[in-house]
C-alpha atoms as a PDB file:
ATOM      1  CA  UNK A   1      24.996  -3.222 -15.076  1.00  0.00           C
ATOM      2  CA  UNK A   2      23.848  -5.843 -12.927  1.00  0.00           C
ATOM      3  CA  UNK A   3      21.462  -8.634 -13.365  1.00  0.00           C
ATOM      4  CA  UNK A   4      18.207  -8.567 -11.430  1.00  0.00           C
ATOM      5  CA  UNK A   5      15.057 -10.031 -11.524  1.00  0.00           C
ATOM      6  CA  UNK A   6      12.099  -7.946 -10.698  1.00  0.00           C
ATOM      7  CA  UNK A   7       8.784  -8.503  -8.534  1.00  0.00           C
ATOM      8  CA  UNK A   8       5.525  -6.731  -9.043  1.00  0.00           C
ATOM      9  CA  UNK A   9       2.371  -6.960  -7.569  1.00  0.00           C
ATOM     10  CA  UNK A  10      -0.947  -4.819  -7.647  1.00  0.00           C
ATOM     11  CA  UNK A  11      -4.682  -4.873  -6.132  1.00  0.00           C
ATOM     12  CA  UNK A  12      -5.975  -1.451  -8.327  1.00  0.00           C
ATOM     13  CA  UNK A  13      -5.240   1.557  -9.572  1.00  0.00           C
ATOM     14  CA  UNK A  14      -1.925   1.813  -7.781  1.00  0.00           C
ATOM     15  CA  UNK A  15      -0.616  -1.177 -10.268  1.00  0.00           C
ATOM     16  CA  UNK A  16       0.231   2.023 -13.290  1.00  0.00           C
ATOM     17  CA  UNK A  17       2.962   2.407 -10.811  1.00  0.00           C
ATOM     18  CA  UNK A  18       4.772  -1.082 -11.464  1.00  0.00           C
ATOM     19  CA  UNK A  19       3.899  -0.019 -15.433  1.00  0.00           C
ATOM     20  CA  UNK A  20       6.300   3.050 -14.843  1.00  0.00           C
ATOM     21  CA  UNK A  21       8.436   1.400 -13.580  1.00  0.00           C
ATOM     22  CA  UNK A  22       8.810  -0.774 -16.570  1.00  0.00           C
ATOM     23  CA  UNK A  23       8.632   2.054 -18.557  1.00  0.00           C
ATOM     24  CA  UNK A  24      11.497   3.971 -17.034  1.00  0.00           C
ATOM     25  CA  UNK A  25      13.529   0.707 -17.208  1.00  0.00           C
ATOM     26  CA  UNK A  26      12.633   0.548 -21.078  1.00  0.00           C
ATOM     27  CA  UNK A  27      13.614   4.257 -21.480  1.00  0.00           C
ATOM     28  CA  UNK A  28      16.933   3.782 -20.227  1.00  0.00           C
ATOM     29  CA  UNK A  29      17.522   0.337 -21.286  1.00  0.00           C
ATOM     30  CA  UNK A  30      17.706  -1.409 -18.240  1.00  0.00           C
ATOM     31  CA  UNK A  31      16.207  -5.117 -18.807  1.00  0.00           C
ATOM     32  CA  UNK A  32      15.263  -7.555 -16.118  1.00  0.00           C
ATOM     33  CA  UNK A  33      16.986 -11.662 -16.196  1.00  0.00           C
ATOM     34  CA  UNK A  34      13.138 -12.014 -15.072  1.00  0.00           C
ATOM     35  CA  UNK A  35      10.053 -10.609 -13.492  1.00  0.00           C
ATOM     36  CA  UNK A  36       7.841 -12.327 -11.120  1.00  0.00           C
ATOM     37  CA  UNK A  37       4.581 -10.793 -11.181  1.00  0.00           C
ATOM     38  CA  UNK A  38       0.930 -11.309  -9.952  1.00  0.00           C
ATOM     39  CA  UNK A  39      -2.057  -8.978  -9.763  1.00  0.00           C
ATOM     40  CA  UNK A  40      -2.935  -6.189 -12.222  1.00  0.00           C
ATOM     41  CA  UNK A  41       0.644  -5.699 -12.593  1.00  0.00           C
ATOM     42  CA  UNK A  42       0.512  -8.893 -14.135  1.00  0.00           C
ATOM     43  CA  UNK A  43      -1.339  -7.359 -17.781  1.00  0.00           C
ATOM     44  CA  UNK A  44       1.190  -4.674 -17.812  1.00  0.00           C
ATOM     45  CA  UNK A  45       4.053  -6.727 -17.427  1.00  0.00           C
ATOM     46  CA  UNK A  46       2.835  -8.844 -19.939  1.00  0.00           C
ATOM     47  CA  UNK A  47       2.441  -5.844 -22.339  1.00  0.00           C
ATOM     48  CA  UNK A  48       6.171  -5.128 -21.371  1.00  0.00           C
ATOM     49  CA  UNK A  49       7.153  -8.807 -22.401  1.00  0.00           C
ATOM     50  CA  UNK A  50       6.502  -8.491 -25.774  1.00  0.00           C
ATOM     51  CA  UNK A  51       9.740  -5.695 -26.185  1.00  0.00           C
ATOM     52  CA  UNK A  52       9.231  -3.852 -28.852  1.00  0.00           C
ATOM     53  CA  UNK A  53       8.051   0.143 -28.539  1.00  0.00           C
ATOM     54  CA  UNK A  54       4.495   0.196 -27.901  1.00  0.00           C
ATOM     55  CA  UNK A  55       4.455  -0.764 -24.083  1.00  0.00           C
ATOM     56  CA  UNK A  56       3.506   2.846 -23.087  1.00  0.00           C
ATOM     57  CA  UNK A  57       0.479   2.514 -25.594  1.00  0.00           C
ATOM     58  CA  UNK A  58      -0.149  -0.287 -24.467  1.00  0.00           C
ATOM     59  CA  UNK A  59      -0.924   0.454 -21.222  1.00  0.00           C
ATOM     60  CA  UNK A  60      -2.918   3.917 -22.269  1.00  0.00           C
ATOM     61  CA  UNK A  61      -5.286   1.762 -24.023  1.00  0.00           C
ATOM     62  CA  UNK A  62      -5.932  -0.542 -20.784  1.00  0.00           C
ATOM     63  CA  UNK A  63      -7.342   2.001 -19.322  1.00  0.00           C
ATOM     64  CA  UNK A  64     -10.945   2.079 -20.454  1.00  0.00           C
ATOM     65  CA  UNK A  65     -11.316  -1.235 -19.682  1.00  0.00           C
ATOM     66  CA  UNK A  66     -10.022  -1.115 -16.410  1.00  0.00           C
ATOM     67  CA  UNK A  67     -11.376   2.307 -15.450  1.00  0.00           C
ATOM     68  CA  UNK A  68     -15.229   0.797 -16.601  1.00  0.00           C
ATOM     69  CA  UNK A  69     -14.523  -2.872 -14.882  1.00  0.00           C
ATOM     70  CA  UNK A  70     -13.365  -1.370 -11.733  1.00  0.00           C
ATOM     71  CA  UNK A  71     -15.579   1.774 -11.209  1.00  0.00           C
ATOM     72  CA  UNK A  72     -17.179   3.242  -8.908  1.00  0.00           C
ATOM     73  CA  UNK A  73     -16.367   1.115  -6.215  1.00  0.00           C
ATOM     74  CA  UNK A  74     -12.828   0.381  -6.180  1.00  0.00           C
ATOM     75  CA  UNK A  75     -11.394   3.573  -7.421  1.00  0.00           C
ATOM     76  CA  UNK A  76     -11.979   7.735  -7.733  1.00  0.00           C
ATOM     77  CA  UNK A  77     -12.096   7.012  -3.804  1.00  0.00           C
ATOM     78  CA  UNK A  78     -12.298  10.809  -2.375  1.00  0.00           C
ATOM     79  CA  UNK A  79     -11.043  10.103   1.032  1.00  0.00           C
ATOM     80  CA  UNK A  80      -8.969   8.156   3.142  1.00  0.00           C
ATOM     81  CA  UNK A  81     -11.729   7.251   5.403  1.00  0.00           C
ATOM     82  CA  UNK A  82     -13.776   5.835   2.769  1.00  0.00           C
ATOM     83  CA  UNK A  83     -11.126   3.982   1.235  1.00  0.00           C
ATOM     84  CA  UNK A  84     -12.695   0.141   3.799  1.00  0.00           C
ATOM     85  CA  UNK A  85     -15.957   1.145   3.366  1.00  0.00           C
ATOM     86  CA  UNK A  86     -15.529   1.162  -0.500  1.00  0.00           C
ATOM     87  CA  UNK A  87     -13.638  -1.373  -0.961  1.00  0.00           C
ATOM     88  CA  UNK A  88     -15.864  -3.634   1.627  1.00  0.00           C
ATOM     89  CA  UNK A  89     -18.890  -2.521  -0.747  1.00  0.00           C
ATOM     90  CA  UNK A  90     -17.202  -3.776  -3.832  1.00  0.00           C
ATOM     91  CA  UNK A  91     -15.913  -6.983  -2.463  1.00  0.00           C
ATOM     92  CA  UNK A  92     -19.485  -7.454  -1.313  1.00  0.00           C
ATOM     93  CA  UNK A  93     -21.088  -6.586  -4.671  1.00  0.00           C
ATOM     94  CA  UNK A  94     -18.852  -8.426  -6.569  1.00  0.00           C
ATOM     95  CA  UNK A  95     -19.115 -11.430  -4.117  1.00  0.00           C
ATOM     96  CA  UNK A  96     -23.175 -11.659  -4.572  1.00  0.00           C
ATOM     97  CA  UNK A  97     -22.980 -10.497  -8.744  1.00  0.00           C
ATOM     98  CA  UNK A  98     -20.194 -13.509  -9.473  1.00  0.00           C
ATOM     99  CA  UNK A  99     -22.741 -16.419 -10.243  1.00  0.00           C
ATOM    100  CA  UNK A 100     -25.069 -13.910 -11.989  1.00  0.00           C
ATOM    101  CA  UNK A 101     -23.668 -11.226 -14.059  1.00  0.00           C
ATOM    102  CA  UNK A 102     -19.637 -11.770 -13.642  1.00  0.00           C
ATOM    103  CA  UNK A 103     -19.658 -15.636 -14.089  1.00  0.00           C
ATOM    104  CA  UNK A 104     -19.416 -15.468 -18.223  1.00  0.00           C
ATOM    105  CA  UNK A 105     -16.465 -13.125 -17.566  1.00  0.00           C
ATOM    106  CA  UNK A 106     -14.236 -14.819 -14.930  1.00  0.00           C
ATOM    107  CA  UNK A 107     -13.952 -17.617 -17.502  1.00  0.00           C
ATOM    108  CA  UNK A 108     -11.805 -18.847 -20.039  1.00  0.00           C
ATOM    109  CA  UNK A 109     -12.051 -16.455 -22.430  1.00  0.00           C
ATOM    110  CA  UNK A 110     -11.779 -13.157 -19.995  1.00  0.00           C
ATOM    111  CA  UNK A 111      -8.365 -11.958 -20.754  1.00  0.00           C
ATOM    112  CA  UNK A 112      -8.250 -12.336 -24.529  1.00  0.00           C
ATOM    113  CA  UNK A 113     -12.196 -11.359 -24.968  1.00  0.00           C
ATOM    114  CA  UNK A 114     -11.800  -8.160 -22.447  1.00  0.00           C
ATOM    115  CA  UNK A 115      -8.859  -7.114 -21.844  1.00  0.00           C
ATOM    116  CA  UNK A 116      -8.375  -6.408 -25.694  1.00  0.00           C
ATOM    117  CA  UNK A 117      -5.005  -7.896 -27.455  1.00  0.00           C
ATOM    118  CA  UNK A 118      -2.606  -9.495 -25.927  1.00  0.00           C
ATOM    119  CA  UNK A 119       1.084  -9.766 -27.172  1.00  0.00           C
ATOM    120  CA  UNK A 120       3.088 -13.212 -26.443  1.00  0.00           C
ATOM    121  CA  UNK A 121       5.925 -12.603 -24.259  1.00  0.00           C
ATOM    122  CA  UNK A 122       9.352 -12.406 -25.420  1.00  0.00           C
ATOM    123  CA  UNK A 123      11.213 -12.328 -22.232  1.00  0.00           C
ATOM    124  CA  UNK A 124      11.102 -14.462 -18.712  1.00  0.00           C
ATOM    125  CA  UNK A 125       8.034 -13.447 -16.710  1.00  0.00           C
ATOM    126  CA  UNK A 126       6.710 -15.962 -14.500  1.00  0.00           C
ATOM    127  CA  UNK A 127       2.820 -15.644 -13.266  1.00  0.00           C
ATOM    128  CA  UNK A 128       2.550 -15.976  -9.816  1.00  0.00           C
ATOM    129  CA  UNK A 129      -0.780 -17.741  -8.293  1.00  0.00           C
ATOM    130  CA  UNK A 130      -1.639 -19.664  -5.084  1.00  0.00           C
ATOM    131  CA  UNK A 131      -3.593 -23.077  -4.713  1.00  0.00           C
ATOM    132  CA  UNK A 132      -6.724 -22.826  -2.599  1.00  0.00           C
ATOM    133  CA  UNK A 133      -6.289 -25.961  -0.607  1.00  0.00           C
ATOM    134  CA  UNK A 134      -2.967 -25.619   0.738  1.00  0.00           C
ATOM    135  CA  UNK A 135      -2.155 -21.961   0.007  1.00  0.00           C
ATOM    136  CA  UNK A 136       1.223 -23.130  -1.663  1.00  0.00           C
ATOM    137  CA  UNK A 137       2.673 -21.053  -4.415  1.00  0.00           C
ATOM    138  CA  UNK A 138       2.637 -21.881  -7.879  1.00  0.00           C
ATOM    139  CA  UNK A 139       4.652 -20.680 -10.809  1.00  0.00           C
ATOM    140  CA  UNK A 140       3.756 -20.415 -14.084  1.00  0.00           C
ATOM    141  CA  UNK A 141       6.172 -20.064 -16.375  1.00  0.00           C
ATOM    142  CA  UNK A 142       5.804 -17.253 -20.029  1.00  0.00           C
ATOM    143  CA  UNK A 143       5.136 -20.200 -22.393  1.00  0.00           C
ATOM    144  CA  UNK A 144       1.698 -20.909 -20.742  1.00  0.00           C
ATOM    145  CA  UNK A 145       1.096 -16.775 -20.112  1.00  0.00           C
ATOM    146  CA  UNK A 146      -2.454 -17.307 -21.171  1.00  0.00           C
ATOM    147  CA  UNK A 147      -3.245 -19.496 -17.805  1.00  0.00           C
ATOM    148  CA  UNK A 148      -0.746 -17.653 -15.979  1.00  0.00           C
ATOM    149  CA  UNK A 149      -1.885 -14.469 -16.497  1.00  0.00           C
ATOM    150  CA  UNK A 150      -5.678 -15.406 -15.677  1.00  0.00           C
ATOM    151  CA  UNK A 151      -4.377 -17.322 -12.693  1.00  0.00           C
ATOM    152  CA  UNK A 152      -2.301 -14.452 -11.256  1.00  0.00           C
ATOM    153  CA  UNK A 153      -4.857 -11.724 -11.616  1.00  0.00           C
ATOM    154  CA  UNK A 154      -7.722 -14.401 -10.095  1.00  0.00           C
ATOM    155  CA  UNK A 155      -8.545 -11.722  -7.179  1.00  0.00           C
ATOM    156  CA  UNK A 156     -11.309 -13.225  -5.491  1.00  0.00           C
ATOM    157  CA  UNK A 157     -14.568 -12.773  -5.404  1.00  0.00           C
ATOM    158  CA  UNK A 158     -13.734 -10.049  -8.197  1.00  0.00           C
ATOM    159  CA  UNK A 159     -12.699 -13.571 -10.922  1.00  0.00           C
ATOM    160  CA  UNK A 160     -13.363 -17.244  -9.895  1.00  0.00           C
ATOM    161  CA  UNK A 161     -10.165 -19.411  -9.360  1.00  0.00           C
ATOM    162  CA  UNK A 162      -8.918 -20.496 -12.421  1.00  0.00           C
ATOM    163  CA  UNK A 163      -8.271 -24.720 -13.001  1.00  0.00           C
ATOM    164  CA  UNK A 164      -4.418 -25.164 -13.821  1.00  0.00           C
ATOM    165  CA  UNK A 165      -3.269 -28.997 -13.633  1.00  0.00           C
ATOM    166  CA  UNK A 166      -5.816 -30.215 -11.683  1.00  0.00           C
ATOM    167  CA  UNK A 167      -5.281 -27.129  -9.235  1.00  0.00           C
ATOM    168  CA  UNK A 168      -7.393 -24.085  -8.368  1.00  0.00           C
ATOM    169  CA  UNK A 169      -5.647 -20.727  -8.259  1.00  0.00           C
ATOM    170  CA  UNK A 170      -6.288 -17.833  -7.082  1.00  0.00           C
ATOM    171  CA  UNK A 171      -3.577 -14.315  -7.335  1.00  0.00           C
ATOM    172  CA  UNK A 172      -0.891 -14.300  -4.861  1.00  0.00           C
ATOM    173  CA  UNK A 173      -2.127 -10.621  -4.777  1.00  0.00           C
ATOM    174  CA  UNK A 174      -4.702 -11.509  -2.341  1.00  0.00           C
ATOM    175  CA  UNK A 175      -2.449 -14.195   0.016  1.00  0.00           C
ATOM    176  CA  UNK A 176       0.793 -13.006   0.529  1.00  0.00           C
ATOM    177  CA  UNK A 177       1.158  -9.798  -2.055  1.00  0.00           C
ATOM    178  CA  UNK A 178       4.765 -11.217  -2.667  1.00  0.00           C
ATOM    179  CA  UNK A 179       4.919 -13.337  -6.148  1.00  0.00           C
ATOM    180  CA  UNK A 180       7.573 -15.601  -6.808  1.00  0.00           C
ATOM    181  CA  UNK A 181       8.091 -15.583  -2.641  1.00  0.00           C
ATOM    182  CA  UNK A 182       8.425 -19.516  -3.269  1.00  0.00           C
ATOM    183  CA  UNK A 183      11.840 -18.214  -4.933  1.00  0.00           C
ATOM    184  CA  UNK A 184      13.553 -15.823  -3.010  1.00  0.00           C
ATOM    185  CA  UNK A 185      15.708 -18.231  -0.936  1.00  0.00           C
ATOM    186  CA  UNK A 186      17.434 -19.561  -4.183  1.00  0.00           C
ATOM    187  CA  UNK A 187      17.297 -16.358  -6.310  1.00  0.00           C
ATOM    188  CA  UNK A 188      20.897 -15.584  -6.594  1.00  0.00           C
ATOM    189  CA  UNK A 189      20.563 -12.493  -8.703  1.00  0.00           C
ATOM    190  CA  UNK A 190      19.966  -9.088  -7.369  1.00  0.00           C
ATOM    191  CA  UNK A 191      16.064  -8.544  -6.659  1.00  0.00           C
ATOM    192  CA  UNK A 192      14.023  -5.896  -6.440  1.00  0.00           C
ATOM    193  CA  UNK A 193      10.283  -5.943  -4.879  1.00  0.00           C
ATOM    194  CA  UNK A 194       7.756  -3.105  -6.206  1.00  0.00           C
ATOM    195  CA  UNK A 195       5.173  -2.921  -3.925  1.00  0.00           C
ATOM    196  CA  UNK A 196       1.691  -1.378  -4.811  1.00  0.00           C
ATOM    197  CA  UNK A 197      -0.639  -2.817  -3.044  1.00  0.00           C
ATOM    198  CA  UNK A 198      -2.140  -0.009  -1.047  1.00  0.00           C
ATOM    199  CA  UNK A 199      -2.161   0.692   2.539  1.00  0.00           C
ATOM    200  CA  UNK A 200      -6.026   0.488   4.324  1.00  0.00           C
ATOM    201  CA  UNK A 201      -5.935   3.461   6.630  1.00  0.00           C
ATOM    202  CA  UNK A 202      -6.061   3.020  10.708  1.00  0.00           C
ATOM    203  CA  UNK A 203      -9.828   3.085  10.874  1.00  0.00           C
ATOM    204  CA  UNK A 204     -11.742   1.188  13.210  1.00  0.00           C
ATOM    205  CA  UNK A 205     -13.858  -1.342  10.979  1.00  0.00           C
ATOM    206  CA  UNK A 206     -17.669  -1.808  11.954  1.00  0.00           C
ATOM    207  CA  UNK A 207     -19.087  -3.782   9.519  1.00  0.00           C
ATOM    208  CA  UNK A 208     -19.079  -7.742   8.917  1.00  0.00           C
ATOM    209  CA  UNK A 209     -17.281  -7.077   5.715  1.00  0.00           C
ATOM    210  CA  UNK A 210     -14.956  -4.000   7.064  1.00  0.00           C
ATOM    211  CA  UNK A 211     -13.698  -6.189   9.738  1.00  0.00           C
ATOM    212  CA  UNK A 212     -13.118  -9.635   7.299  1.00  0.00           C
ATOM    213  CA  UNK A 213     -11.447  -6.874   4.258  1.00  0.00           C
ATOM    214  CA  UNK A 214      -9.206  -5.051   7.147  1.00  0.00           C
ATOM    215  CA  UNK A 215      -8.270  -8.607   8.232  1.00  0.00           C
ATOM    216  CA  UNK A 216      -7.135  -9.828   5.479  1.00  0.00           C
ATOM    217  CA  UNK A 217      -5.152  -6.656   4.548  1.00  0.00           C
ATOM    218  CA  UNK A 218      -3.357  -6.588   7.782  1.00  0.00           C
ATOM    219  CA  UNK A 219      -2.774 -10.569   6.752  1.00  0.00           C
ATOM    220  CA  UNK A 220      -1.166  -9.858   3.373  1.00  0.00           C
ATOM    221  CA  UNK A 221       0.845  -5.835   4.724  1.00  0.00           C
ATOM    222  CA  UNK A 222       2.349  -8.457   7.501  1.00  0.00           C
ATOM    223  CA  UNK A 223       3.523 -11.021   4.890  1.00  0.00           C
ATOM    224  CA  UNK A 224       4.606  -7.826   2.418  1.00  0.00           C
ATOM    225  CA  UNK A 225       7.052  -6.763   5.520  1.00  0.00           C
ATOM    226  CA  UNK A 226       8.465  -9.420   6.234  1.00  0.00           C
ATOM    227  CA  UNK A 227       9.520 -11.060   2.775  1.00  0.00           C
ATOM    228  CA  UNK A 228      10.854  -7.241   2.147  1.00  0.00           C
ATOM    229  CA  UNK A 229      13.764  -8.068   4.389  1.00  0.00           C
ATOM    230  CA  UNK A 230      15.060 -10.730   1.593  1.00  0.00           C
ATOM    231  CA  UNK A 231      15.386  -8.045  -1.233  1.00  0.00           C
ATOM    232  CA  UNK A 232      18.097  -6.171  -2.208  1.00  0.00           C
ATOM    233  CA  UNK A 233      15.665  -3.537  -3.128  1.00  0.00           C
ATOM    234  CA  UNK A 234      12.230  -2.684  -1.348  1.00  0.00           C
ATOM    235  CA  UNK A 235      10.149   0.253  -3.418  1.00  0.00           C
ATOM    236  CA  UNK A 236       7.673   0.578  -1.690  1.00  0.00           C
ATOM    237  CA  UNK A 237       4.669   2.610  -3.340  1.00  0.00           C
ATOM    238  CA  UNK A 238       2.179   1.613  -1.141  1.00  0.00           C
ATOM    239  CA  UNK A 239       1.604   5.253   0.460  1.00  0.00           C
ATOM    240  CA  UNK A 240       0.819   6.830  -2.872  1.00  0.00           C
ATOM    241  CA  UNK A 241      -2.800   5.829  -3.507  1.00  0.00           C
ATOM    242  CA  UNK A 242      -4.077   9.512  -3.186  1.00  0.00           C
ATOM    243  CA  UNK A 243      -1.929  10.509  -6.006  1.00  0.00           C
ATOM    244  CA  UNK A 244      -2.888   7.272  -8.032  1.00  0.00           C
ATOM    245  CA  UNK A 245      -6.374   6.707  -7.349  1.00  0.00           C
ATOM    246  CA  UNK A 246      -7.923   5.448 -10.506  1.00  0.00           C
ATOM    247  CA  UNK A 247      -6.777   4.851 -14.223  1.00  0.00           C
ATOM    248  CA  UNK A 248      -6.522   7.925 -16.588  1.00  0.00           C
ATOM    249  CA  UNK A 249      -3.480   9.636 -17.569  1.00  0.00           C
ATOM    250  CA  UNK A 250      -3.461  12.189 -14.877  1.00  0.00           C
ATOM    251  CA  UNK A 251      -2.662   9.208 -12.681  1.00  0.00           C
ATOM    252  CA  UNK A 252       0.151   7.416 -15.353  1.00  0.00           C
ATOM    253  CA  UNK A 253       1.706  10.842 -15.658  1.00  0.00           C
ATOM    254  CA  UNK A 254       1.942  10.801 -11.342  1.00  0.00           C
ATOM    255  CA  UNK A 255       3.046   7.341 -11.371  1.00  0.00           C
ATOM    256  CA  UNK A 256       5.959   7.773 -13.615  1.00  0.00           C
ATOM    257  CA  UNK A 257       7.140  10.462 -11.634  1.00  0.00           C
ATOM    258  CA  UNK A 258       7.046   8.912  -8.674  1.00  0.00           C
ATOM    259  CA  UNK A 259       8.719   5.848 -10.097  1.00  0.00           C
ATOM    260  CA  UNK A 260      11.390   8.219 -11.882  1.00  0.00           C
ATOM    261  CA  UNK A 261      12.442   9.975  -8.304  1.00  0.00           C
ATOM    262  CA  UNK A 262      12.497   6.370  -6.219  1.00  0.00           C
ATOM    263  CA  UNK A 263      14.732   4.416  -9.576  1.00  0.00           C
ATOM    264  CA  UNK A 264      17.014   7.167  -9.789  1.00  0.00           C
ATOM    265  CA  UNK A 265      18.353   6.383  -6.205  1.00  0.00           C
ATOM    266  CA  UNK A 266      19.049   2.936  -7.079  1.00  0.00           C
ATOM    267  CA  UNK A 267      22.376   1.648  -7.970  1.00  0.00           C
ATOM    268  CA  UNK A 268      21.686  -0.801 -11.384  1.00  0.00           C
END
């Protein structure tokens, strides 16, 4: 088999695919050198680190707390055409709520106090964040996972940056969509890029905050293109959003399968 290191990233829902994607992996024993990851994607590949047999429980039980932290606005979305408006209405809400009701949450205790338990890795998985002030990438590395995984799912205005040596991060998730693209150039090994950040659909925006979210989306899907050209592997899941719209097992059961039928044309 060869060796490969794997990249995920993830804005919402869509992330359960990059966690069946582990999951197939772990069913047929296929183990990453590494995985870069920012994003949601970054809790489930976490829960994947620890490698023992409770990833797919793992991630069952992360759905409450996503589905309730994320709802209504972001997901259950019933149509394409609503998909800006939503997500302009929860970048706005979350935007005016952060100094209010979010700011105890976006802290240092949000991952281990919310997200429920939390498993030190046992593998190489490096958290992928960017620096406000010069929007260079920086790399955090398993042994610090409890900065790295607050800095690399930092989506803004949803969690404040987080302060990492004298830095202030924010999720790669929301710049370029590409962790570890810092790396790629000097990755030797074979990589693979799961994309799941979701595609906005071609409608015109109207709003202020339609036009600044549908800018920066058609920032971050112009970056995702182009770095795709330096992997060996591209899946992209970004067209799957209907299928996956929200966190419950309907959608994990979806996600695996469409996972299952794009890995099994791979040649590991």
């Amino acid at each position: 088999m060869k060796k490969f290191v794997l990249y995920l990233n993830g804005f919402d829902a869509l992330s359960l695919v990059s966690a069946a994607v582990l999951e197939i992996f772990k069913e047929r024993e296929i183990v990453p050198e590494r995985i870069y990851t920012c994003g949601i994607s970054s809790v489930f590949a976490t829960d994947y680190a620890a490698r023992d047999e409770n990833f797919e429980r793992r991630v069952l039980n992360r759905f409450s707390f996503l589905s309730r932290e994320f709802k209504p606005l972001l997901i259950n979305v019933a149509t394409k055409e609503s998909i800006l408006t939503k997500l302009a209405e929860f970048y706005k809400f979350m935007s005016s709520a952060t100094s209010k009701k979010i700011k105890g949450m976006v802290k240092e205790k949000f991952v281990l106090s919310r997200l429920g338990t939390i498993i030190t890795p046992k593998m190489d998985i490096v958290y992928s964040a960017v620096n406000v002030l010069d929007t260079s990438e920086v790399l955090i590395p398993y042994r610090e996972w409890r900065v790295g995984l607050r800095a690399s799912i930092a989506i803004v205005p949803i969690f404040a940056p987080v302060e990492y040596k004298n830095k202030k991060l924010i999720s790669t998730a929301v710049v370029t969509g590409v962790p570890g693209f810092s790396s790629i150039e000097n990755e030797e090994r074979l990589k693979i890029f799961v994309n799941t950040m979701p595609n906005i659909p071609e409608v015109f925006p109207k709003r202020t905050w339609e036009i600044m979210l549908k800018a920066d989306y058609t920032r971050t899907t112009t970056l995702i293109e182009r770095f795709s050209k330096k992997f060996d592997f591209f899946l992209d899941f970004s067209k799957f959003r209907e299928e996956i719209p929200d966190f419950t097992l309907n959608s994990w059961q979806h996600a695996k399968e469409i996972a299952e039928s794009m890995i099994s044309k791979m040649d590991l």
